[in-house]
C-alpha atoms as a PDB file:
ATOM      1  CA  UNK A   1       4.866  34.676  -0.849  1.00  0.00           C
ATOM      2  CA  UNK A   2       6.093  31.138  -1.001  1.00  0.00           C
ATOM      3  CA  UNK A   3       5.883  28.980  -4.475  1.00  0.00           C
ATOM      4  CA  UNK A   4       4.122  25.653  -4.448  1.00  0.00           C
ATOM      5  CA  UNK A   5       5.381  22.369  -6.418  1.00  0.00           C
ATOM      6  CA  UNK A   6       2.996  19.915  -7.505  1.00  0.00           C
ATOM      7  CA  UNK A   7       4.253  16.511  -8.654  1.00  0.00           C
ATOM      8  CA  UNK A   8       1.933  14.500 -10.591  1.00  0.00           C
ATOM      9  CA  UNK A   9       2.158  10.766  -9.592  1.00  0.00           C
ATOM     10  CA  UNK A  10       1.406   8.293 -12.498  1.00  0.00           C
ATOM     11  CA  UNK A  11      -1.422   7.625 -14.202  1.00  0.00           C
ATOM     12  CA  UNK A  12      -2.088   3.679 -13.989  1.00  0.00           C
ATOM     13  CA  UNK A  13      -0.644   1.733 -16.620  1.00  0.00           C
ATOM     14  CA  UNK A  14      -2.679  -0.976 -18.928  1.00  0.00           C
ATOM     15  CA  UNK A  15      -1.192  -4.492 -20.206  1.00  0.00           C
ATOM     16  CA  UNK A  16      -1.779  -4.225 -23.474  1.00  0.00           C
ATOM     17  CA  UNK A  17       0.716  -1.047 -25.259  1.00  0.00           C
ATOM     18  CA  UNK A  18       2.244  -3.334 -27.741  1.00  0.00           C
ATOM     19  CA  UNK A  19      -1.477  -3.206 -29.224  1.00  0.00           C
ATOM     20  CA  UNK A  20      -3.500  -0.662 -28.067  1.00  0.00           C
ATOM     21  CA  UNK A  21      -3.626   2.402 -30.715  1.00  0.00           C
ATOM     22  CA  UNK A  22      -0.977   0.528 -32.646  1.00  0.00           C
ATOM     23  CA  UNK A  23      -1.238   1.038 -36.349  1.00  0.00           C
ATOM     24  CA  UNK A  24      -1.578  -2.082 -37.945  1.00  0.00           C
ATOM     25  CA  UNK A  25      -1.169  -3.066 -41.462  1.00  0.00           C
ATOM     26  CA  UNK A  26      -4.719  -3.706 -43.675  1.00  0.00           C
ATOM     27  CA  UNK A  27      -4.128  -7.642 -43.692  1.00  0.00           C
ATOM     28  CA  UNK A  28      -3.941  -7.970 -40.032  1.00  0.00           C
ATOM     29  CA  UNK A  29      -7.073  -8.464 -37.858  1.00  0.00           C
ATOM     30  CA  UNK A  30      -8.228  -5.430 -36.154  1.00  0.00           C
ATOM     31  CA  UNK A  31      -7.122  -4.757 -32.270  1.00  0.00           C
ATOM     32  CA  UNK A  32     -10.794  -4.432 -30.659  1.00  0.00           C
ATOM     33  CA  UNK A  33      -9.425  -2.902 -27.135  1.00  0.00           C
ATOM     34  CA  UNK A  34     -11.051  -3.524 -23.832  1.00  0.00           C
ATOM     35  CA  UNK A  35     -12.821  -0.586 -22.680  1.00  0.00           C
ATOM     36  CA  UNK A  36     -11.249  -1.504 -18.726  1.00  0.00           C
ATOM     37  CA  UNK A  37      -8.849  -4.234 -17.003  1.00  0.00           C
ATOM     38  CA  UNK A  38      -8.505  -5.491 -13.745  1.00  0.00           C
ATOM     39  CA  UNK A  39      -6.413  -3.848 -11.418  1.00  0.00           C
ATOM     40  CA  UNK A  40      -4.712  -7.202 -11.413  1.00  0.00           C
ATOM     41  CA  UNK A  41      -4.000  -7.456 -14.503  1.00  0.00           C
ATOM     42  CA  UNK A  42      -2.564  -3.624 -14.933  1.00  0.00           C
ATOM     43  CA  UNK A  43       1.308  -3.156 -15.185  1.00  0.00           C
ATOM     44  CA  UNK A  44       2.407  -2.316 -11.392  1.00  0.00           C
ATOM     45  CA  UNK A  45       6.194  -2.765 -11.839  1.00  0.00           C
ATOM     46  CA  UNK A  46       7.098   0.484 -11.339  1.00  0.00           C
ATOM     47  CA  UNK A  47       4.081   1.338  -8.706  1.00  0.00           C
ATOM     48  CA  UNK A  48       6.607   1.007  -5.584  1.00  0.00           C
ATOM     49  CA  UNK A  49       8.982   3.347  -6.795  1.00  0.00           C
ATOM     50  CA  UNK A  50       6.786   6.169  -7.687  1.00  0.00           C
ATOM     51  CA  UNK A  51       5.201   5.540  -4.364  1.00  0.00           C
ATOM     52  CA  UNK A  52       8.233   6.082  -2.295  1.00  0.00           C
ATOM     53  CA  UNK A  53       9.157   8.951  -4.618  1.00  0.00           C
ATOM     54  CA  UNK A  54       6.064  10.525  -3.903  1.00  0.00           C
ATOM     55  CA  UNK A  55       5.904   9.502   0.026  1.00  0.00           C
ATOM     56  CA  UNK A  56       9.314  11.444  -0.203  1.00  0.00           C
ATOM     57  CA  UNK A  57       8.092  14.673  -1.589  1.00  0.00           C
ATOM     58  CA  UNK A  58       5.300  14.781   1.041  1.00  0.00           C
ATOM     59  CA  UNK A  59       7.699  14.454   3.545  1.00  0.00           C
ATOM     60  CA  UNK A  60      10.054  17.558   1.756  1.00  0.00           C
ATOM     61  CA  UNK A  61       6.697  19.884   1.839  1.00  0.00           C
ATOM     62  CA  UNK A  62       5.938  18.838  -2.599  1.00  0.00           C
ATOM     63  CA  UNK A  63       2.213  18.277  -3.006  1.00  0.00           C
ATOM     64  CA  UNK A  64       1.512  15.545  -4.696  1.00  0.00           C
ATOM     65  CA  UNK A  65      -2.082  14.436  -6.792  1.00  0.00           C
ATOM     66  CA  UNK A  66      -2.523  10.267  -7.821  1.00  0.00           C
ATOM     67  CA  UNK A  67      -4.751   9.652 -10.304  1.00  0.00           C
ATOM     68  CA  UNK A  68      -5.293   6.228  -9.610  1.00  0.00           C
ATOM     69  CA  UNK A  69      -8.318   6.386  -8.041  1.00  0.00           C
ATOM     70  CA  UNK A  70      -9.888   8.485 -10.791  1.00  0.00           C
ATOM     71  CA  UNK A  71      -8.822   5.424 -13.560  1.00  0.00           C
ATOM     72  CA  UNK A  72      -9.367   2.627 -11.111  1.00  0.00           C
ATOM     73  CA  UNK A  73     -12.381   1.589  -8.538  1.00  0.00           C
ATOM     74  CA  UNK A  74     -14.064  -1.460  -7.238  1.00  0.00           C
ATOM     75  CA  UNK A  75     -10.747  -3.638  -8.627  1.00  0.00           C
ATOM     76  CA  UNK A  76     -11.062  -2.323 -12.379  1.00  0.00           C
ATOM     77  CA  UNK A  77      -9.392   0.180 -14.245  1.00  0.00           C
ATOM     78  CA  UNK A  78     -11.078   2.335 -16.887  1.00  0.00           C
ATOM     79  CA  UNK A  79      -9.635   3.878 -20.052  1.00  0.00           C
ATOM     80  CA  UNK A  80     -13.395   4.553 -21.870  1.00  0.00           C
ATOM     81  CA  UNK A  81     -15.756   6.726 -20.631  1.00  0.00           C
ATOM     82  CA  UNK A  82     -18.672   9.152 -22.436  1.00  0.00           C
ATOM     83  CA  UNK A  83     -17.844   7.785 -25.350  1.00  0.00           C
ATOM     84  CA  UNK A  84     -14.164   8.518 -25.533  1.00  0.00           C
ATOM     85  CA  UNK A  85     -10.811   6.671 -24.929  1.00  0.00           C
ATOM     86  CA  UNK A  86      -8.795   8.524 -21.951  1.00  0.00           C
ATOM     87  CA  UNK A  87      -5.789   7.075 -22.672  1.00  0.00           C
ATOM     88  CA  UNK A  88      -3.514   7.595 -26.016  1.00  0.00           C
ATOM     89  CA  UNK A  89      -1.395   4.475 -25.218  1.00  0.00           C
ATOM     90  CA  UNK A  90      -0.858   2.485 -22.691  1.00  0.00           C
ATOM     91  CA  UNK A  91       0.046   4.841 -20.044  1.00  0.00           C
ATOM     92  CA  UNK A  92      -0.506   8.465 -21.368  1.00  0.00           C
ATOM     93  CA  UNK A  93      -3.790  10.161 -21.224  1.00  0.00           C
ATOM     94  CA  UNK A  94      -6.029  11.813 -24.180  1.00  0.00           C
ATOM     95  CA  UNK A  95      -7.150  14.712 -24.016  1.00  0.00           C
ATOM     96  CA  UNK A  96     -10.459  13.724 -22.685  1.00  0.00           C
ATOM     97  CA  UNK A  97      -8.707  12.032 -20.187  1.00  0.00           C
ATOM     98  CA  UNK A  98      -6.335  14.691 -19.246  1.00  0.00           C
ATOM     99  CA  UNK A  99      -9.032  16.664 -18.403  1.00  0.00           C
ATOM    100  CA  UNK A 100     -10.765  14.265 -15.958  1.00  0.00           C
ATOM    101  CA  UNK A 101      -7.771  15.252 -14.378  1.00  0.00           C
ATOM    102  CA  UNK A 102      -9.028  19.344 -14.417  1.00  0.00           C
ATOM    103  CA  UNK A 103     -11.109  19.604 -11.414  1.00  0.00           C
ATOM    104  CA  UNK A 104      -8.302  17.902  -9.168  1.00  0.00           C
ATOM    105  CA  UNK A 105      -5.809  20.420 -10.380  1.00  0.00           C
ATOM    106  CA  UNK A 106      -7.841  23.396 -10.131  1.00  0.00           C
ATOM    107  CA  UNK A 107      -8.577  22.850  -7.102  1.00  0.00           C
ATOM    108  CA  UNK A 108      -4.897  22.672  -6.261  1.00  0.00           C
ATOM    109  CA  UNK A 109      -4.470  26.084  -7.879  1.00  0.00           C
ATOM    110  CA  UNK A 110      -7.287  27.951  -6.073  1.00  0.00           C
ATOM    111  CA  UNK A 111      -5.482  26.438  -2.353  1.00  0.00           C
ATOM    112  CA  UNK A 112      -2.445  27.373  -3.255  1.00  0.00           C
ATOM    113  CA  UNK A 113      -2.609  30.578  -4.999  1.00  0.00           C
END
């Protein structure tokens, strides 16, 4: 039986991590976060590289998943949904959003198993 890798591409990445779930002290005005950017406006600055990284581990027999399609359609990118923020900062998801992310892996698992 041969063993399957997986690499996990990254999750997009929002502008705003110097503020979003920042503490911030009682005499400062509250953050009010958006609820979704536009793809243009998301940080891409490291979107080549983990392209050709994971262009390269197709091409070396590593599956890969992106997740970018699940956070961003029609040109914006969501990190609110059902009521519930899917990301913890600006580039790591909750656990609600991690497990947007279930189904896709599962299914994974069951092919590969």
């Amino acid at each position: 039986q041969t063993q399957s890798i997986l690499l996990v591409e990254n999750t997009p990445v929002f502008p705003d991590g110097k503020n979003f779930m920042v503490p911030r002290p009682l005499l400062m005005t509250p953050y009010l976060p958006p609820k979704s950017f536009s793809y243009s406006r998301m940080v891409t600055v490291d979107n080549k590289e983990s392209d050709v990284l994971a262009a390269w581990a197709r091409d070396n027999g590593i599956y890969t998943i992106n997740f970018r399609r699940l956070f961003c359609k029609n040109g914006q990118c969501i990190r609110f949904a059902n009521n519930q923020w899917l990301y913890r900062d600006e580039d790591h998801l909750s656990v609600e959003g991690a497990s947007l992310t279930k189904p896709y892996i599962e299914s994974f698992l069951m092919k590969n198993s």
